[in-house]
C-alpha atoms as a PDB file:
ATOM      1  CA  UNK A   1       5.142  -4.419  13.766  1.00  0.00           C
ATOM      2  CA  UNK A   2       3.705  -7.511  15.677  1.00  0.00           C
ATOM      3  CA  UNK A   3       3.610 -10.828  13.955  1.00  0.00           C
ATOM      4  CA  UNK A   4       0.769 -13.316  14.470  1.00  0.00           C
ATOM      5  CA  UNK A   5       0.728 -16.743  13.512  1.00  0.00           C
ATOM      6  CA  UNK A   6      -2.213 -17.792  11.409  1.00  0.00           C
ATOM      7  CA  UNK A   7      -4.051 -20.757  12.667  1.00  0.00           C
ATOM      8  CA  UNK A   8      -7.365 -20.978   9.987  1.00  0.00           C
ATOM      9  CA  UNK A   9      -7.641 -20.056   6.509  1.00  0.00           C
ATOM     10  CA  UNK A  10     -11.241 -18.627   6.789  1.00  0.00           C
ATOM     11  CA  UNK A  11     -12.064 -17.456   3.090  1.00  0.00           C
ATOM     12  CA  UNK A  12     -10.355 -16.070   0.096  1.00  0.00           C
ATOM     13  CA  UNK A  13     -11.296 -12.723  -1.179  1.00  0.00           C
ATOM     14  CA  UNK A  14     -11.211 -13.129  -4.920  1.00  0.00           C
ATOM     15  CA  UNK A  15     -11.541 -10.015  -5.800  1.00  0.00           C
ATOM     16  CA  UNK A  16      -7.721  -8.977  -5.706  1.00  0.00           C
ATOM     17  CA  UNK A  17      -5.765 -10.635  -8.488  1.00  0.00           C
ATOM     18  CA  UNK A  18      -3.390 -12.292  -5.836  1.00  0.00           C
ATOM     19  CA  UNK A  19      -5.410 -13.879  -4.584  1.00  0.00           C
ATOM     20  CA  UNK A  20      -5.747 -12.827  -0.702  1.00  0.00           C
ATOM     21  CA  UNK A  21      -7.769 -14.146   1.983  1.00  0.00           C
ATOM     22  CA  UNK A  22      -9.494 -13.391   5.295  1.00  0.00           C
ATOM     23  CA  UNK A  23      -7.738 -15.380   7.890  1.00  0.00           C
ATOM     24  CA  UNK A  24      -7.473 -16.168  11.581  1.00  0.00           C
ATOM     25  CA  UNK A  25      -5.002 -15.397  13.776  1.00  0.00           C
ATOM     26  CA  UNK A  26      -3.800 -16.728  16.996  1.00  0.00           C
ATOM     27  CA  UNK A  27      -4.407 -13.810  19.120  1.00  0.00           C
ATOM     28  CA  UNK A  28      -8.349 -14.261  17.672  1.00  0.00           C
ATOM     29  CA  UNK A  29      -8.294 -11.592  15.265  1.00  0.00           C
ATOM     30  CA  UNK A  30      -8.734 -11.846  11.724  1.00  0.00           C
ATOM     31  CA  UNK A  31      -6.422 -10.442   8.788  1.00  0.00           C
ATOM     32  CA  UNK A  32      -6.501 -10.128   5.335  1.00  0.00           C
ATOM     33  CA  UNK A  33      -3.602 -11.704   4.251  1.00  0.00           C
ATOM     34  CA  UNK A  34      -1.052 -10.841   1.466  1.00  0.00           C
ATOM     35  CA  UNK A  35       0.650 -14.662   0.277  1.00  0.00           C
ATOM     36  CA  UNK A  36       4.569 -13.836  -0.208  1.00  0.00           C
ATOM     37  CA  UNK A  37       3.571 -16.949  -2.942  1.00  0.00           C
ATOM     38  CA  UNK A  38       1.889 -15.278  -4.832  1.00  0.00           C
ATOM     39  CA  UNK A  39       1.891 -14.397  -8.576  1.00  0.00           C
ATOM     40  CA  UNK A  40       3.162 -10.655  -7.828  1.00  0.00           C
ATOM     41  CA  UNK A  41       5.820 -11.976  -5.210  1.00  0.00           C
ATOM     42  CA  UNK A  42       7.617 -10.497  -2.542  1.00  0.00           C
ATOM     43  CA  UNK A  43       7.867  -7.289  -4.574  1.00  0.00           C
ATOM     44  CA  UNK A  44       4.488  -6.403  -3.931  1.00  0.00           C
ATOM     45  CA  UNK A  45       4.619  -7.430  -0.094  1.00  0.00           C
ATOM     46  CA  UNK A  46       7.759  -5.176  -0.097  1.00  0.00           C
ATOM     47  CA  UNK A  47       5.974  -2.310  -1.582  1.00  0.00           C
ATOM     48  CA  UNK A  48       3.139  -3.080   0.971  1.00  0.00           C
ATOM     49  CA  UNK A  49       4.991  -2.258   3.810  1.00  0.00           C
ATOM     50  CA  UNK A  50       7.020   0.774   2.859  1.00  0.00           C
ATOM     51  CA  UNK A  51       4.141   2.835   1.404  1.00  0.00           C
ATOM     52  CA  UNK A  52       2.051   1.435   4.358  1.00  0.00           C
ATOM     53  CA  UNK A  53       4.538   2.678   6.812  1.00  0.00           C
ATOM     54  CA  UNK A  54       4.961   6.157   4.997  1.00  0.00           C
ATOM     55  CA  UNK A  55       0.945   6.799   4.908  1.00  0.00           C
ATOM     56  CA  UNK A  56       1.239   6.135   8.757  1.00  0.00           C
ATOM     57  CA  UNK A  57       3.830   8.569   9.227  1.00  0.00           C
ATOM     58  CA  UNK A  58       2.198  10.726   7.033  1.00  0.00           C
ATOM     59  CA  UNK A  59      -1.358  10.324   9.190  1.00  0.00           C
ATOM     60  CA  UNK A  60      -3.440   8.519   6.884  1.00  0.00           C
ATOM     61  CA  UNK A  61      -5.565   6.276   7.972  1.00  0.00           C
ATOM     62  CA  UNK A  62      -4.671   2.378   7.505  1.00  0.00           C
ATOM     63  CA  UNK A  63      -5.730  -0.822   9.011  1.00  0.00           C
ATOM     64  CA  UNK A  64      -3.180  -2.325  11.251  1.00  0.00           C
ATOM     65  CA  UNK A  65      -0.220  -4.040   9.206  1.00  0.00           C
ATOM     66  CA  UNK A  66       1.049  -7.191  10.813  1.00  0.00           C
ATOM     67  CA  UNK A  67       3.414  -9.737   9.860  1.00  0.00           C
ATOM     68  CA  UNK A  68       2.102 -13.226   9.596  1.00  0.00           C
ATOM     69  CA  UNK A  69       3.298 -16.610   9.927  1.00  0.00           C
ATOM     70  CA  UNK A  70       2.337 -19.258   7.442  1.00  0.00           C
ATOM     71  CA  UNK A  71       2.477 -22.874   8.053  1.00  0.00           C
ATOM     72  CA  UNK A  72       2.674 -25.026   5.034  1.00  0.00           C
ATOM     73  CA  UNK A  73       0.054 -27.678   7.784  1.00  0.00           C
ATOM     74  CA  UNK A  74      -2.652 -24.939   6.814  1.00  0.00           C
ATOM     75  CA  UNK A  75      -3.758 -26.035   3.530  1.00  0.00           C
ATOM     76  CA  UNK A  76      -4.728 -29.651   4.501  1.00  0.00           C
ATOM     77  CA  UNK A  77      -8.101 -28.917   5.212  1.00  0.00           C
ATOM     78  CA  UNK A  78      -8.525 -26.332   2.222  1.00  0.00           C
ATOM     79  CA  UNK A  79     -10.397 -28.607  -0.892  1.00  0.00           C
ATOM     80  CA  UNK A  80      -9.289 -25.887  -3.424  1.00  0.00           C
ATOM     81  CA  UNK A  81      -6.031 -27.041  -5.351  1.00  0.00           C
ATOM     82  CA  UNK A  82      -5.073 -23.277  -6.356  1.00  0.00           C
ATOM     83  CA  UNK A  83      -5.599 -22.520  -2.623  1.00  0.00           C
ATOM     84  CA  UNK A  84      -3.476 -25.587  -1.457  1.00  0.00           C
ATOM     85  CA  UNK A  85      -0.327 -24.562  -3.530  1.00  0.00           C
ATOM     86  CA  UNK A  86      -0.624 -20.662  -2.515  1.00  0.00           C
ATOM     87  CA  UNK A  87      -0.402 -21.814   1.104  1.00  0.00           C
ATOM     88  CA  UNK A  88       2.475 -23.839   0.445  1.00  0.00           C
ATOM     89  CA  UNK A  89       4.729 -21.529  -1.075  1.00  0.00           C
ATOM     90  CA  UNK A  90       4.045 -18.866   1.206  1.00  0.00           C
ATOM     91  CA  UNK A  91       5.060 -20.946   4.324  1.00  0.00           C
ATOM     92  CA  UNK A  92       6.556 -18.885   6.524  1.00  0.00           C
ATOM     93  CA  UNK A  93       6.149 -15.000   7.020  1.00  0.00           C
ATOM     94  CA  UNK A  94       3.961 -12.532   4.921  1.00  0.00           C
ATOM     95  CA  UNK A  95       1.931  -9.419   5.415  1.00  0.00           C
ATOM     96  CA  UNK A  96      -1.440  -9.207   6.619  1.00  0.00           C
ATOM     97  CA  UNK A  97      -3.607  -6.287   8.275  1.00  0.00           C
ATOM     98  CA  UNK A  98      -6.436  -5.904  10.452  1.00  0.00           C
ATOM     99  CA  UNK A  99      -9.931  -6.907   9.132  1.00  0.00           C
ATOM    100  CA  UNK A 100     -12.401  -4.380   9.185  1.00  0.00           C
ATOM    101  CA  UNK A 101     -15.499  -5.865   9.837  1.00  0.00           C
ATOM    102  CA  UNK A 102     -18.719  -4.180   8.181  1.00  0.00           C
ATOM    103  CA  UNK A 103     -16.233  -1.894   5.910  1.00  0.00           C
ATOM    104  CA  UNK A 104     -17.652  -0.578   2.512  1.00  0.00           C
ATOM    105  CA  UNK A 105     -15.775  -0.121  -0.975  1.00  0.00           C
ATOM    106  CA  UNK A 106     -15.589   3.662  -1.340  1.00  0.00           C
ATOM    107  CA  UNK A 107     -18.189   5.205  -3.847  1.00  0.00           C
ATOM    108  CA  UNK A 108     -17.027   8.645  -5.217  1.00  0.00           C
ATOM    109  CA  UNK A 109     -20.568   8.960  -6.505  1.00  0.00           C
ATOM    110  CA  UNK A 110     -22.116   8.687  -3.146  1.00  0.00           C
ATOM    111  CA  UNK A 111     -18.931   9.502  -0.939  1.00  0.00           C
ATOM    112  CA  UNK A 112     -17.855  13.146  -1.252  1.00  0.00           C
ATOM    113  CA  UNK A 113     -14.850  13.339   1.297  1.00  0.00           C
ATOM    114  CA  UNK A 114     -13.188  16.616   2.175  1.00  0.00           C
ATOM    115  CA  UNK A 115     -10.713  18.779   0.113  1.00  0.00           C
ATOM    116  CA  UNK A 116      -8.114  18.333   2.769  1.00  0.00           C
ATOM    117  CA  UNK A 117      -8.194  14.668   3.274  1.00  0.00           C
ATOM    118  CA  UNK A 118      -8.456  13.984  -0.849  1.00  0.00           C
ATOM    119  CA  UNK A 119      -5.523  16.517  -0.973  1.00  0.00           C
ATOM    120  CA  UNK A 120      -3.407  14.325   1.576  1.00  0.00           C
ATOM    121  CA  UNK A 121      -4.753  10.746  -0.029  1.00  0.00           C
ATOM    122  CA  UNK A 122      -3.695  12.361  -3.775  1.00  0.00           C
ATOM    123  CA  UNK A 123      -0.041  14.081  -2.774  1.00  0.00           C
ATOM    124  CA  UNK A 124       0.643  10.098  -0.584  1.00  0.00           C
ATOM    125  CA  UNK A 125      -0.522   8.590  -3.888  1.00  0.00           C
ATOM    126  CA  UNK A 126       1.945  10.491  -6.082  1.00  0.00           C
ATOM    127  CA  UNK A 127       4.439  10.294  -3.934  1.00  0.00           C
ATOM    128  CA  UNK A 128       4.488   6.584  -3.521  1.00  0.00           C
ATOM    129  CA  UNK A 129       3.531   5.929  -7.353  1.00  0.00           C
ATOM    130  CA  UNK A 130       1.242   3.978  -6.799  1.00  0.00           C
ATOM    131  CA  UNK A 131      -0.820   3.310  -9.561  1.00  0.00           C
ATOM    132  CA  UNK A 132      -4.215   1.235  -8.423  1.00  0.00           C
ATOM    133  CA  UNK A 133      -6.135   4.024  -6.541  1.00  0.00           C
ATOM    134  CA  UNK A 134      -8.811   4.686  -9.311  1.00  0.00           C
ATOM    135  CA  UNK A 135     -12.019   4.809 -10.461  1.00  0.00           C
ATOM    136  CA  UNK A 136     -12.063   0.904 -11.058  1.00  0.00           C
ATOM    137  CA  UNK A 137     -10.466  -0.358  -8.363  1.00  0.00           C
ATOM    138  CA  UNK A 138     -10.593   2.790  -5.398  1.00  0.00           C
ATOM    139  CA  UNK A 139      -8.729   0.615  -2.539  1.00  0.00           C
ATOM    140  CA  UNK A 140     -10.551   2.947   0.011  1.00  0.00           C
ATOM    141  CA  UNK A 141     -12.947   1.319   2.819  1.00  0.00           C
ATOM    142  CA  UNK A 142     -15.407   3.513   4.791  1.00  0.00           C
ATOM    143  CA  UNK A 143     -15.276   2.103   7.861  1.00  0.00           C
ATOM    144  CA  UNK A 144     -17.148   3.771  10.596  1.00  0.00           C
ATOM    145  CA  UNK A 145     -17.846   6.948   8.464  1.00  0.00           C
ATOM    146  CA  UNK A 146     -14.294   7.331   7.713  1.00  0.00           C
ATOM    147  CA  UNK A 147     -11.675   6.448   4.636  1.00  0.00           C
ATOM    148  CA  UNK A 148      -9.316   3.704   5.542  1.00  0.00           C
ATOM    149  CA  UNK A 149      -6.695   3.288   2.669  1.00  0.00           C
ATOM    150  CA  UNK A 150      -5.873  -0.469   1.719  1.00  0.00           C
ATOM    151  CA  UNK A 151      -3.243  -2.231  -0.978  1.00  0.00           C
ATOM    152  CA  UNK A 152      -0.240  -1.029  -1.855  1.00  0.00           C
ATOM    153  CA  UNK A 153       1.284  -4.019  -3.972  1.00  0.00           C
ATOM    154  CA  UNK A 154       0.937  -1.959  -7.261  1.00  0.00           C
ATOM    155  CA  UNK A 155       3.412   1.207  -5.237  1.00  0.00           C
ATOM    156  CA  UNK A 156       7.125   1.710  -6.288  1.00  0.00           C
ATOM    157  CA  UNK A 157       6.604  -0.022  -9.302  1.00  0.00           C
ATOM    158  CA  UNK A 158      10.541   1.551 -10.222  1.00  0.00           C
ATOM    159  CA  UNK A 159      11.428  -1.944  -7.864  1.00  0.00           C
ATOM    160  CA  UNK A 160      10.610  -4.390 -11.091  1.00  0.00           C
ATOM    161  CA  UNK A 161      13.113  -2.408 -12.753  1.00  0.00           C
ATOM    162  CA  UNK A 162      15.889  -0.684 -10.695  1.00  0.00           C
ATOM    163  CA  UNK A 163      17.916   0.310 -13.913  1.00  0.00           C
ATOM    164  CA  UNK A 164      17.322   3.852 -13.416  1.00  0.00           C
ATOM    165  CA  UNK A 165      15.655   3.700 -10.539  1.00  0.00           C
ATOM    166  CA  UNK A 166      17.095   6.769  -8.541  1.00  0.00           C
ATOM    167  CA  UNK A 167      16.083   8.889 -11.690  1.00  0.00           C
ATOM    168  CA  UNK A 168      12.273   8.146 -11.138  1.00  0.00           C
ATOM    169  CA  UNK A 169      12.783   9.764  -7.950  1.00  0.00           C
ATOM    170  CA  UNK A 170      11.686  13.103  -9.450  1.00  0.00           C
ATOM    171  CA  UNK A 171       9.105  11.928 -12.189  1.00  0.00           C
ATOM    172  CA  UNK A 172       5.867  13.813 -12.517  1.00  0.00           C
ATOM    173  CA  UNK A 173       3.861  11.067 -11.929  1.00  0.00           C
ATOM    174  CA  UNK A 174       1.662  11.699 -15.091  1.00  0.00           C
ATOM    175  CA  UNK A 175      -0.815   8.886 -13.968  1.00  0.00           C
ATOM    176  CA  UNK A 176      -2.080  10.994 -11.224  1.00  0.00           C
ATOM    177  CA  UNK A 177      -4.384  12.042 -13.457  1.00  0.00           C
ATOM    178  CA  UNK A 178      -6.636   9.114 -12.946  1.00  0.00           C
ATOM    179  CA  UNK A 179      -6.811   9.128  -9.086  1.00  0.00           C
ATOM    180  CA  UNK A 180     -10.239   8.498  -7.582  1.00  0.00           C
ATOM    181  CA  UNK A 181      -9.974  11.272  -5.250  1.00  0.00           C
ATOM    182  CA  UNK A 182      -8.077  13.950  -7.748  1.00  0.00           C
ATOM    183  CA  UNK A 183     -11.716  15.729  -8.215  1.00  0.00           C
ATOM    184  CA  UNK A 184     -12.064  16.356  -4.535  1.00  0.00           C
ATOM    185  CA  UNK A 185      -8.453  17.010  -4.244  1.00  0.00           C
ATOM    186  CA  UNK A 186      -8.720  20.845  -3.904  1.00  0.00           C
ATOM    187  CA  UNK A 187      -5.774  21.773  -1.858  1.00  0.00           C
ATOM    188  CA  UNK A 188      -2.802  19.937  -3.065  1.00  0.00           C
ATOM    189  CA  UNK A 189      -0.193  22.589  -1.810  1.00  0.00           C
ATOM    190  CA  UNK A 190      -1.699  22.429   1.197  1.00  0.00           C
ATOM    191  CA  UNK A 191      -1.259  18.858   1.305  1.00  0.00           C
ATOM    192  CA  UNK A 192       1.974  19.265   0.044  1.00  0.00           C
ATOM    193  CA  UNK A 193       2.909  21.744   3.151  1.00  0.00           C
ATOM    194  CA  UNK A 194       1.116  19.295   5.643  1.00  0.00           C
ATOM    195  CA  UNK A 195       2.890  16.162   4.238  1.00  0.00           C
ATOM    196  CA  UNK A 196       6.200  17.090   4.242  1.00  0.00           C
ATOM    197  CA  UNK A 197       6.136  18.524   7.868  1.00  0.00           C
ATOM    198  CA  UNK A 198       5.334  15.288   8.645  1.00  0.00           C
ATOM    199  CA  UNK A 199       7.533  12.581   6.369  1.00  0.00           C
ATOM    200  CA  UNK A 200      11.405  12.862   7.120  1.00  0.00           C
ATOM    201  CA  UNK A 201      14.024  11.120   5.270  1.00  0.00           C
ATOM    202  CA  UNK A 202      14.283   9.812   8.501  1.00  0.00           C
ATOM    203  CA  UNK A 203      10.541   8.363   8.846  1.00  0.00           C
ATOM    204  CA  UNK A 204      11.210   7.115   4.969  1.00  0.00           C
ATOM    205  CA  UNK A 205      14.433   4.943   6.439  1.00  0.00           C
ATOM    206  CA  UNK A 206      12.447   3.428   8.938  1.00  0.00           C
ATOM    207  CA  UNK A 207       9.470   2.870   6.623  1.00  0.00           C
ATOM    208  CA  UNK A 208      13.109   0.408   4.320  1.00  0.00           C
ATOM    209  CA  UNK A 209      14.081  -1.004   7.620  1.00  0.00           C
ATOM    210  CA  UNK A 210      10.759  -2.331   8.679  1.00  0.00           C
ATOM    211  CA  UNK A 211      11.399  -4.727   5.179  1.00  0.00           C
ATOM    212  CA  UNK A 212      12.913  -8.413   6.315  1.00  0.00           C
ATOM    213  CA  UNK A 213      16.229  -9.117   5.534  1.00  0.00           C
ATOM    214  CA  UNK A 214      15.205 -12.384   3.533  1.00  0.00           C
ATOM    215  CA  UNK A 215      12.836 -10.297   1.078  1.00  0.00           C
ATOM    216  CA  UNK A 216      15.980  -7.345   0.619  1.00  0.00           C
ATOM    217  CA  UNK A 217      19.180  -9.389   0.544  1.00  0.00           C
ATOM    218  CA  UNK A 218      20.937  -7.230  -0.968  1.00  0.00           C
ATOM    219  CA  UNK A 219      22.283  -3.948   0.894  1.00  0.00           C
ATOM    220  CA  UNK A 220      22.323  -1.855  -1.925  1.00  0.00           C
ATOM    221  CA  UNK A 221      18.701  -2.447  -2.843  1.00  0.00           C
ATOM    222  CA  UNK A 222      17.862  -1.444   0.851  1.00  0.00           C
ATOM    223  CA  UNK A 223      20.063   2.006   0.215  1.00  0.00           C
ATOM    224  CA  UNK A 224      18.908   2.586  -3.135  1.00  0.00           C
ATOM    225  CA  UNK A 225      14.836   2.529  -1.416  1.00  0.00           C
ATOM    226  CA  UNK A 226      15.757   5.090   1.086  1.00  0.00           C
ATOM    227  CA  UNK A 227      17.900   6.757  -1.811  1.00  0.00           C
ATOM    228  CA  UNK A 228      14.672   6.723  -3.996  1.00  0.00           C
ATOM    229  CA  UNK A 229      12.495   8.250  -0.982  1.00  0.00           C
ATOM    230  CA  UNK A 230      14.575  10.520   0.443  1.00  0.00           C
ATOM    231  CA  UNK A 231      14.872  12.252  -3.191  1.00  0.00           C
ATOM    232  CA  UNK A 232      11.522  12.171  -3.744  1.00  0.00           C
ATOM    233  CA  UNK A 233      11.009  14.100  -0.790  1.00  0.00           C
ATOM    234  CA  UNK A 234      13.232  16.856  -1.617  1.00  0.00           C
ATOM    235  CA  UNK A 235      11.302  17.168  -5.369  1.00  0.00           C
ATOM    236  CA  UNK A 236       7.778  17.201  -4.226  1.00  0.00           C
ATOM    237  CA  UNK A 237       6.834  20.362  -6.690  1.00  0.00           C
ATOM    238  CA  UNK A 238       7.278  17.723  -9.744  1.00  0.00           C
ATOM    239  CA  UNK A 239       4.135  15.655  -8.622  1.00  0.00           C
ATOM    240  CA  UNK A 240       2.484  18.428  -7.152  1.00  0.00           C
ATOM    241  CA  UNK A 241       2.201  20.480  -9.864  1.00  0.00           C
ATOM    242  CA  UNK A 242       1.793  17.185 -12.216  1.00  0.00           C
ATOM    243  CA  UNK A 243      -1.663  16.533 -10.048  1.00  0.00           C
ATOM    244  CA  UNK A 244      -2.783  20.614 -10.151  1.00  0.00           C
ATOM    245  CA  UNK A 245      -2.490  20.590 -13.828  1.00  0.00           C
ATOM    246  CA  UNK A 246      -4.151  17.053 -14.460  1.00  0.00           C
ATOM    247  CA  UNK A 247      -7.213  18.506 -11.891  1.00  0.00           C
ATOM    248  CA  UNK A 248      -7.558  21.403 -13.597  1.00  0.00           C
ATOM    249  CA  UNK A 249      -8.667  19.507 -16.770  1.00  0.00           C
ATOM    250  CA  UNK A 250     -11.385  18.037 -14.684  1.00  0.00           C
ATOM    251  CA  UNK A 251     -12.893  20.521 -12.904  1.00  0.00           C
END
């Protein structure tokens, strides 16, 4: 990943509960930046990057994840207190990915995307748990006619609580049943053939080691993520057949 050093704090976007904003870089582009300060913490910036590195390797399409660099000098000119302190305690580096200019929040009343691509969005979803891709809150762009996929904070949610953690690795995934894109989704073994020719234990390791140091310190946590993945991988037929039964009550 490249890292890019944040030189104006443009606007916040107040629409995500942690607060992120649109900022610019100093290679000119702008970001939407994820603040390592705030209220969710690094967990969520940790859970950004691993299920944003497994939906590349998996072919989904994603804005460009970058690391950024923070410098506490960048909330001088900002008049908002709340603003100011965020800033501050996320000095140093976060997350932040490309800005799509023009981009629209997904509509699956006027969007109808295909069963394939739904299929492959749904199967990701489940794998990754992550639990904020639904009707109220989508996290899908169309951006030039196509869905991008966006925030992953709310993924491996078995990280707030790694007391059992390796057991989750073959849950269902009951909450499926609420994806945005499970009515579309009308090939999920298909998906589930597609995805795992593509995801490795392998690509799921290098999706851990793209996580600083400073936000895993310790070594076993780091193990017990690849652990987690690499387990998942080999259950996939839990989820699977989790999101086939919760479609079939919908369609």
């Amino acid at each position: 990943m490249r890292t890019v050093t944040a030189t104006r704090y443009v606007t916040p976007l107040r629409e995500g509960g942690s607060l992120p904003a649109i900022v610019e870089a100093d290679d000119a582009g702008l970001y939407v930046l994820k603040f390592r300060g705030a209220g969710q913490g690094v967990n969520a910036l940790v859970a950004e990057l691993i299920a944003g590195a497994i939906a590349q390797a998996a072919q989904l399409r994603m804005p460009e994840m970058v690391f950024v660099e923070v410098d506490a000098d960048l909330a001088r000119t900002e008049p908002d207190p709340e603003i100011q302190d965020l800033i501050r305690a996320s000095a140093g580096l976060n997350v932040g990915f490309d800005y799509l200019p023009g981009a629209a929040m997904f509509d699956p009343v006027v969007e109808h995307p295909a069963g394939d691509l739904a299929s492959d969005i749904v199967w990701f979803d489940a794998f990754v748990m992550n639990v904020d891709r639904t009707a109220r809150n989508a996290n899908l762009l169309i951006w030039h006619r196509q869905l991008w996929l966006i925030d992953h904070g709310a993924a491996l949610y078995f990280q707030h609580d790694w007391q059992g953690g390796l057991e989750r690795s073959r849950d269902p995934f009951a909450l499926i049943r609420d994806h945005v894109l499970l009515p579309f989704a009308d090939d999920l073994p298909g998906a589930d053939a597609r995805l795992r020719a593509r995801l490795t234990p392998a690509a799921c390791a290098r999706a851990v080691e793209r996580v600083p140091a400073a936000w895993l310190p310790a070594g076993a946590r780091r193990a017990g993520f690849a652990a987690f993945l690499a387990q998942r991988l080999e259950s996939t037929q839990a989820f699977v057949q989790e999101a086939v039964r919760a479609r079939s009550q919908l369609v």
